[in-house]
N, C-alpha and C. Protein backbone atom coordinates (compact mmCIF):
# COMPACT_ATOMS: atom_id res chain seq x y z
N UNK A 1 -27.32 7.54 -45.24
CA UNK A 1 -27.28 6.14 -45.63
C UNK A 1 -27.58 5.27 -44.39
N UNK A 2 -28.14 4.50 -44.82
CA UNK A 2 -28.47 3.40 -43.37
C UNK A 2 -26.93 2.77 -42.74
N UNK A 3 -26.30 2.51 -43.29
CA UNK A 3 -24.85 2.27 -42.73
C UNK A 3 -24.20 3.36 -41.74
N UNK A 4 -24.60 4.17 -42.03
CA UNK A 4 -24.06 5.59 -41.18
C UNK A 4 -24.87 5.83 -40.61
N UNK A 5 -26.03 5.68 -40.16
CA UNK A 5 -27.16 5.71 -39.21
C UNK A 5 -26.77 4.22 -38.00
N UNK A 6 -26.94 3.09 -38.63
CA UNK A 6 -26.33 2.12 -37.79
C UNK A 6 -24.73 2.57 -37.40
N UNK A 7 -24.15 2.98 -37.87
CA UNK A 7 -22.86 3.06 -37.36
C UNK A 7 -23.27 4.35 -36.28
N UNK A 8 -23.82 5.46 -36.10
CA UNK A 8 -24.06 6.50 -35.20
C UNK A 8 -24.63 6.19 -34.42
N UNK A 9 -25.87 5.38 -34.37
CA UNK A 9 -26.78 4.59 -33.42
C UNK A 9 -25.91 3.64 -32.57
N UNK A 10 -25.21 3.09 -33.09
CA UNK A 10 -23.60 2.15 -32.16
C UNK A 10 -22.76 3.20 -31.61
N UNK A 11 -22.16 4.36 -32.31
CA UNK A 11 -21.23 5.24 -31.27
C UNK A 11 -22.05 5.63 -30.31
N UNK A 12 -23.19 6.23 -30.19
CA UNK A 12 -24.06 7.11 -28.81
C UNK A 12 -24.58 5.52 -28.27
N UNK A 13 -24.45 4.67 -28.56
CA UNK A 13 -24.65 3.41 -27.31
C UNK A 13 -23.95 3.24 -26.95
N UNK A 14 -22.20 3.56 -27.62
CA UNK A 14 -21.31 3.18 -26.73
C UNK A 14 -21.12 4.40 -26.35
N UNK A 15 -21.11 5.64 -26.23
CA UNK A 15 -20.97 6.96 -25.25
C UNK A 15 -21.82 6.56 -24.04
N UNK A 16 -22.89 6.01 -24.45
CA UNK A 16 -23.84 5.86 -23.05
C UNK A 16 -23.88 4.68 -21.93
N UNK A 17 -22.70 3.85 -22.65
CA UNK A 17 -22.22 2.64 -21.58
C UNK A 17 -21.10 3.24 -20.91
N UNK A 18 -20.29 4.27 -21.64
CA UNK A 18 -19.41 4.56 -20.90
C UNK A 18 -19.55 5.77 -20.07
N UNK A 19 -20.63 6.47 -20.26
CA UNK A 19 -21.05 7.61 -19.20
C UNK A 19 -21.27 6.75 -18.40
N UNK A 20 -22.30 5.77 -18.34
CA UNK A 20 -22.38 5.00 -17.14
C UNK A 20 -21.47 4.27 -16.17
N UNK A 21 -20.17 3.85 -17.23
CA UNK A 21 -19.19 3.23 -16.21
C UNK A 21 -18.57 3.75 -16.01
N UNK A 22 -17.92 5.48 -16.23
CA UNK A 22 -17.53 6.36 -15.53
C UNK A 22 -18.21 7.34 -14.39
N UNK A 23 -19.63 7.07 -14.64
CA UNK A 23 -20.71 7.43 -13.14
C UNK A 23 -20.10 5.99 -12.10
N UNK A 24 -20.16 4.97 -12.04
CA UNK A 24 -20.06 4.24 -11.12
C UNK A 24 -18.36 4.14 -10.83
N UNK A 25 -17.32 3.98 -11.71
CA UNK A 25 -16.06 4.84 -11.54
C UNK A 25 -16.17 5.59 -10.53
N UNK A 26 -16.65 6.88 -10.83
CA UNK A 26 -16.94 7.80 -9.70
C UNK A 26 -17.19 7.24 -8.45
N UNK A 27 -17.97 6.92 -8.21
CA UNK A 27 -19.20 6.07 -6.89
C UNK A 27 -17.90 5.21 -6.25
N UNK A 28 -17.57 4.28 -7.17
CA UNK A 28 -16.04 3.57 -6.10
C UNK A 28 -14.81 4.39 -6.04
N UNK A 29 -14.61 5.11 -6.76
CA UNK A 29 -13.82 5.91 -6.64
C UNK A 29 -13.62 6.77 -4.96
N UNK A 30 -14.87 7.34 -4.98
CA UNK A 30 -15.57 8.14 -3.55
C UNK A 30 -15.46 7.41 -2.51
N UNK A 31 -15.95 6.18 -2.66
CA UNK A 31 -15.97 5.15 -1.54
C UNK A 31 -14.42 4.75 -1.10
N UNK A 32 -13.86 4.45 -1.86
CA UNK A 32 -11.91 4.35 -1.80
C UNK A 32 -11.79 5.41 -1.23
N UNK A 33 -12.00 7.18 -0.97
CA UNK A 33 -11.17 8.20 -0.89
C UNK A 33 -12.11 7.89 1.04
N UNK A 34 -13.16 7.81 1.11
CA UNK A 34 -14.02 7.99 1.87
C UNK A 34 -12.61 7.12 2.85
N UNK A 35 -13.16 5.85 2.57
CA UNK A 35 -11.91 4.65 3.41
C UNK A 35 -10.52 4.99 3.52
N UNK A 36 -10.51 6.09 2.96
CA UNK A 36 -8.68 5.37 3.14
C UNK A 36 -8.30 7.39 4.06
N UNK A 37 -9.65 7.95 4.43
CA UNK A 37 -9.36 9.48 5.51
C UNK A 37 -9.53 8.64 6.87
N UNK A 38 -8.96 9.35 7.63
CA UNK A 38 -8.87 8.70 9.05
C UNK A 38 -10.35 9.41 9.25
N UNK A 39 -10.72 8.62 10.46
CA UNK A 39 -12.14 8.84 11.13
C UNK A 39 -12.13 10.62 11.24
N UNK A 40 -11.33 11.42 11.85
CA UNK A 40 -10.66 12.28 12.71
C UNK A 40 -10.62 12.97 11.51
N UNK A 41 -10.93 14.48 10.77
CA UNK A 41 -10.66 15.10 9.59
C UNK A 41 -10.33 16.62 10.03
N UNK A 42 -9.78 16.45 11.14
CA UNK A 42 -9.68 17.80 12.10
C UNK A 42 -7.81 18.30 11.09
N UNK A 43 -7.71 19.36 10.83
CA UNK A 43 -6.58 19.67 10.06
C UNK A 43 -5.23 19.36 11.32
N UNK A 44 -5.21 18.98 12.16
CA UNK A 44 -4.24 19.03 12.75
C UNK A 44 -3.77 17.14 12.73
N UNK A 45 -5.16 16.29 12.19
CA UNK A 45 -4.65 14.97 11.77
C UNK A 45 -4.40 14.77 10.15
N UNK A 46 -4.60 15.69 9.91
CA UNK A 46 -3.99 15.65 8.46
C UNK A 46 -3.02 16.16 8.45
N UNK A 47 -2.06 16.97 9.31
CA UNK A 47 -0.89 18.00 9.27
C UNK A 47 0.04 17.07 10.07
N UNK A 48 -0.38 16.17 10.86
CA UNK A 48 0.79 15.59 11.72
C UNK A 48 1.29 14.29 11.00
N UNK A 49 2.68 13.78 11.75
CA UNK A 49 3.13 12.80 10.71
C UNK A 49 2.29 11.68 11.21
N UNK A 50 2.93 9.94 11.37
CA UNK A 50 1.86 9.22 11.84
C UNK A 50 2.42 9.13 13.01
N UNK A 51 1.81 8.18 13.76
CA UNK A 51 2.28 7.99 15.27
C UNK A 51 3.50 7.28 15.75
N UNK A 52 3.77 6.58 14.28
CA UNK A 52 5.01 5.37 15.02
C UNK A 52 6.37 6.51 14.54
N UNK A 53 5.72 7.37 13.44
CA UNK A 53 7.17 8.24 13.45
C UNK A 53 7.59 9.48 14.32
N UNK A 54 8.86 9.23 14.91
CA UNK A 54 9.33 9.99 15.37
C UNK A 54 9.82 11.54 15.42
N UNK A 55 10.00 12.06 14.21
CA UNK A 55 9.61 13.15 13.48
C UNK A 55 9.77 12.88 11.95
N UNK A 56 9.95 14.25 11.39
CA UNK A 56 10.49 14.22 10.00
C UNK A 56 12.02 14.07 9.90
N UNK A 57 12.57 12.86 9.89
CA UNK A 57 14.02 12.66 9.15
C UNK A 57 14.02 13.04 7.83
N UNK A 58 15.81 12.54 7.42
CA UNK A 58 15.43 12.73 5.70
C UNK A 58 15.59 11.58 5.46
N UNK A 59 14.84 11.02 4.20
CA UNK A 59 14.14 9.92 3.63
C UNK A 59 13.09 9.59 4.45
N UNK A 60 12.60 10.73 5.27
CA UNK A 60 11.10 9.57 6.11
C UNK A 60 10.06 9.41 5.08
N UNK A 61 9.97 8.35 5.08
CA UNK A 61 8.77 7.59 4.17
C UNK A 61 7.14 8.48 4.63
N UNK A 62 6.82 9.16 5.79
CA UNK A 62 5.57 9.58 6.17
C UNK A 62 5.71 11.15 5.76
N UNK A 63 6.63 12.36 5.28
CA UNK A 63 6.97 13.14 4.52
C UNK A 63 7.69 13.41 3.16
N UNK A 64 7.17 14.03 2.73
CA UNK A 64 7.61 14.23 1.27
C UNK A 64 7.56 15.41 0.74
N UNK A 65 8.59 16.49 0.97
CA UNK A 65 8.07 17.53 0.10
C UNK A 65 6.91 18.58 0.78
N UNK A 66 7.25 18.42 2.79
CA UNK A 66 6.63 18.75 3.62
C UNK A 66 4.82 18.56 3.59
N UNK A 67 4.70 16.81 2.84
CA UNK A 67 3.46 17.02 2.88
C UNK A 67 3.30 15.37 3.75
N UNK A 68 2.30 15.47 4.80
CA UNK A 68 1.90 14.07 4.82
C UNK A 68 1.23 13.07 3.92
N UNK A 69 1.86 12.05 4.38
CA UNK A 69 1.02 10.93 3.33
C UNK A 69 -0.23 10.69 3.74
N UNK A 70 -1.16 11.36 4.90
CA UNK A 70 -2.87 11.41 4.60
C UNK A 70 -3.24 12.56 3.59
N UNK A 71 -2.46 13.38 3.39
CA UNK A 71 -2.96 14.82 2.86
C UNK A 71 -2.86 14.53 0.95
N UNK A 72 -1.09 13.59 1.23
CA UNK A 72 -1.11 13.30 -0.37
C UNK A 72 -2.06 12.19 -0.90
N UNK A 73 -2.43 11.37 -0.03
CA UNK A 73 -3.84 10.47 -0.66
C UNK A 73 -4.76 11.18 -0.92
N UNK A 74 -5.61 12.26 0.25
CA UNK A 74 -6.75 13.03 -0.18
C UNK A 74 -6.30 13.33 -1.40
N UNK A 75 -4.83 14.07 -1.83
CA UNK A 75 -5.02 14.99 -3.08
C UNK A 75 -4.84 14.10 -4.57
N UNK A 76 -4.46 13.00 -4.27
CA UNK A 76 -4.78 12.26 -5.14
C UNK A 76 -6.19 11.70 -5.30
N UNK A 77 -6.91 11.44 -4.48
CA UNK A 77 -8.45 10.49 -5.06
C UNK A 77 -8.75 12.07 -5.49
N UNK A 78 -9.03 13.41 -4.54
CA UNK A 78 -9.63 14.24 -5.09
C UNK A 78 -9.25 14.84 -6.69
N UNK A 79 -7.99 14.70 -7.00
CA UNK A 79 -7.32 14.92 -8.13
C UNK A 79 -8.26 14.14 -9.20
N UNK A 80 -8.29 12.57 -8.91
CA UNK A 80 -8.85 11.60 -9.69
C UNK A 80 -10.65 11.66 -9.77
N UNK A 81 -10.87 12.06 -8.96
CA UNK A 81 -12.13 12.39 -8.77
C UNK A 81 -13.02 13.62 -9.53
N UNK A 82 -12.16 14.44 -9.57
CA UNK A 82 -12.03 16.02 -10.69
C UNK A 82 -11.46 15.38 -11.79
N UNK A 83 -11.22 14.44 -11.86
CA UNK A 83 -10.79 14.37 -13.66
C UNK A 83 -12.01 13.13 -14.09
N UNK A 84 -12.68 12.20 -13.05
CA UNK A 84 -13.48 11.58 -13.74
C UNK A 84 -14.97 12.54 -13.42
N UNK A 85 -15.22 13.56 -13.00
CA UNK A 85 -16.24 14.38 -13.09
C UNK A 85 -16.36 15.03 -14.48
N UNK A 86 -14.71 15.46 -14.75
CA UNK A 86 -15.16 16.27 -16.22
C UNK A 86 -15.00 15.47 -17.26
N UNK A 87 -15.29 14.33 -17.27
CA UNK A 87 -15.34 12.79 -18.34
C UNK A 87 -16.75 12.98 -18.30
N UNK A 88 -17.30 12.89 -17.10
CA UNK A 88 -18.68 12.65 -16.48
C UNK A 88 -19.19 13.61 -17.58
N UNK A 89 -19.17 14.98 -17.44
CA UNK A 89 -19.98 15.98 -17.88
C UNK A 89 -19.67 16.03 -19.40
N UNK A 90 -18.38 16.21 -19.74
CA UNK A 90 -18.19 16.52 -21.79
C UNK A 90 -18.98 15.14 -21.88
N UNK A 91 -19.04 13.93 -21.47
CA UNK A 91 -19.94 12.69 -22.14
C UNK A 91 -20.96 12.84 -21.74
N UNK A 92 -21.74 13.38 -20.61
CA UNK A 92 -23.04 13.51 -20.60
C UNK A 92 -23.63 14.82 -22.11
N UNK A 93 -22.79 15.72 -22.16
CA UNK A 93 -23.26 16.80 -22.38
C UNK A 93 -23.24 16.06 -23.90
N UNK A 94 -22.22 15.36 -24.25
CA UNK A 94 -22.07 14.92 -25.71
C UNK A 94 -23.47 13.93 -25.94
N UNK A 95 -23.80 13.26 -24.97
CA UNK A 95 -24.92 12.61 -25.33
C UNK A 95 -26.28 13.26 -25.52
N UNK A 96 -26.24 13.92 -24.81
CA UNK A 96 -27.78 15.37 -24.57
C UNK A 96 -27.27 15.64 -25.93
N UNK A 97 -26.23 16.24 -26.51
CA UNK A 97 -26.70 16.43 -27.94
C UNK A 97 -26.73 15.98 -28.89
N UNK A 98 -26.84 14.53 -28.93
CA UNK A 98 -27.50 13.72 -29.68
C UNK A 98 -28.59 13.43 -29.73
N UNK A 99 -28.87 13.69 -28.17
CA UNK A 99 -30.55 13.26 -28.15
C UNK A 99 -31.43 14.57 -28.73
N UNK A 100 -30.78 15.72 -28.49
CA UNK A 100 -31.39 17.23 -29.42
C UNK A 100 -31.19 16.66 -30.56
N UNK A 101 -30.78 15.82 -31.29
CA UNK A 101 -31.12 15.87 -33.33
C UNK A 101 -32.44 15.77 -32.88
N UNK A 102 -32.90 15.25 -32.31
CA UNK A 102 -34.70 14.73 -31.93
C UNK A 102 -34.43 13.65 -33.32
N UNK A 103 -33.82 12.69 -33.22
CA UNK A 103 -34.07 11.60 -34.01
C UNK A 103 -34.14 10.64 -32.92
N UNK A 104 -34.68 9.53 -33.67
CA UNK A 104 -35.87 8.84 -32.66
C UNK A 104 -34.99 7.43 -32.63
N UNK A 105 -34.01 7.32 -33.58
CA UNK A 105 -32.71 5.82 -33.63
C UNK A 105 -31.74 6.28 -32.75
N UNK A 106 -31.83 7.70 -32.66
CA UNK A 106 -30.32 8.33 -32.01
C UNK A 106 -30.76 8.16 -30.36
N UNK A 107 -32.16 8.23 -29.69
CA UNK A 107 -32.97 8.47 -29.11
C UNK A 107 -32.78 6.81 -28.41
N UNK A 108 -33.31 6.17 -29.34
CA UNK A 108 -32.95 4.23 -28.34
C UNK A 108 -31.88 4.16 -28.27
N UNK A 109 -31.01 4.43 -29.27
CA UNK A 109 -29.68 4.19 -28.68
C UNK A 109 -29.01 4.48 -27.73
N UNK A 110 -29.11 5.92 -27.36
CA UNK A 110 -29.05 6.65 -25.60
C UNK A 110 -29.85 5.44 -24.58
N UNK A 111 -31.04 5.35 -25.26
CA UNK A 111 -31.85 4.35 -23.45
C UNK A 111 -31.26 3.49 -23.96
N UNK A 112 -31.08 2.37 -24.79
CA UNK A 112 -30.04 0.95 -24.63
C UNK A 112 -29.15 1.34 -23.97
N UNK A 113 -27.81 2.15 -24.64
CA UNK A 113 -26.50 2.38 -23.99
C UNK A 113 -26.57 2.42 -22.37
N UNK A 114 -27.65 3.26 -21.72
CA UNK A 114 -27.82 3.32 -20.79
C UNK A 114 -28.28 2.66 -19.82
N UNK A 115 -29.26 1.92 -20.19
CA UNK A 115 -29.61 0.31 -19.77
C UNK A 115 -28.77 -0.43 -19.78
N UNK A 116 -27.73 -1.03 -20.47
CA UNK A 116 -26.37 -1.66 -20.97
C UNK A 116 -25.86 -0.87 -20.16
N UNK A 117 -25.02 0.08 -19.85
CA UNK A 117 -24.47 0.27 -19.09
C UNK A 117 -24.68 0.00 -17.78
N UNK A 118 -25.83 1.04 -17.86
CA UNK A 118 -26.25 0.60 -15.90
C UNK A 118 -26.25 -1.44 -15.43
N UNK A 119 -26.33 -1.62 -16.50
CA UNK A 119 -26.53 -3.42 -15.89
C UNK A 119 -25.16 -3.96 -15.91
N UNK A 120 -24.41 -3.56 -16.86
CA UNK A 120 -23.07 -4.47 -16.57
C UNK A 120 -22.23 -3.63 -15.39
């Protein structure tokens, strides 16, 4: 029915705005993890506490659970970073098979979505 063709032609435009704003997600995402590692990525500045602390007390705010707080940022953006990769891929892969029906409405709707996406 043409109603269900327009309505499918609208879901894979909106899969393809949002592959796109979870590709650029990504991109600032990277750039945040990039900024916030010290210059220095030698394991012995990721293993030490920071400089103004004196060692590990208990309640020191710069340990937790014998981990530093540079090591628990890396493992958070990288955490966040692995979970918007596999967004990245099941929605890419979901869109590639829409574009295999080889229908030709399902087909603009991918390049709009994607145009639309990439621009906003």
């Amino acid at each position: 029915s043409p109603a269900g063709m327009a309505l499918s032609v609208l879901v894979i435009l909106l899969l393809s705005v949002l592959y796109e704003a979870v590709k650029m997600g990504k991109a600032v995402l990277l750039r945040r993890a990039v900024l916030a590692l010290p210059r220095s990525l030698s394991r012995e500045s990721l293993l030490e506490p920071e400089e103004e602390d004196t060692g590990p007390t208990q309640g020191s705010p710069s340990l937790m659970g014998g981990c530093p707080i540079l090591l628990r940022r890396w493992f958070r953006y990288h955490l966040s970073q692995t979970l918007f990769h596999v967004v990245q891929v099941v929605l890419g892969y979901m869109v590639m098979l829409a574009v295999m029906s080889y229908n030709a409405w399902i087909f603009l709707g991918v390049i709009a979505g994607s145009t639309l996406g990439y621009f906003v």
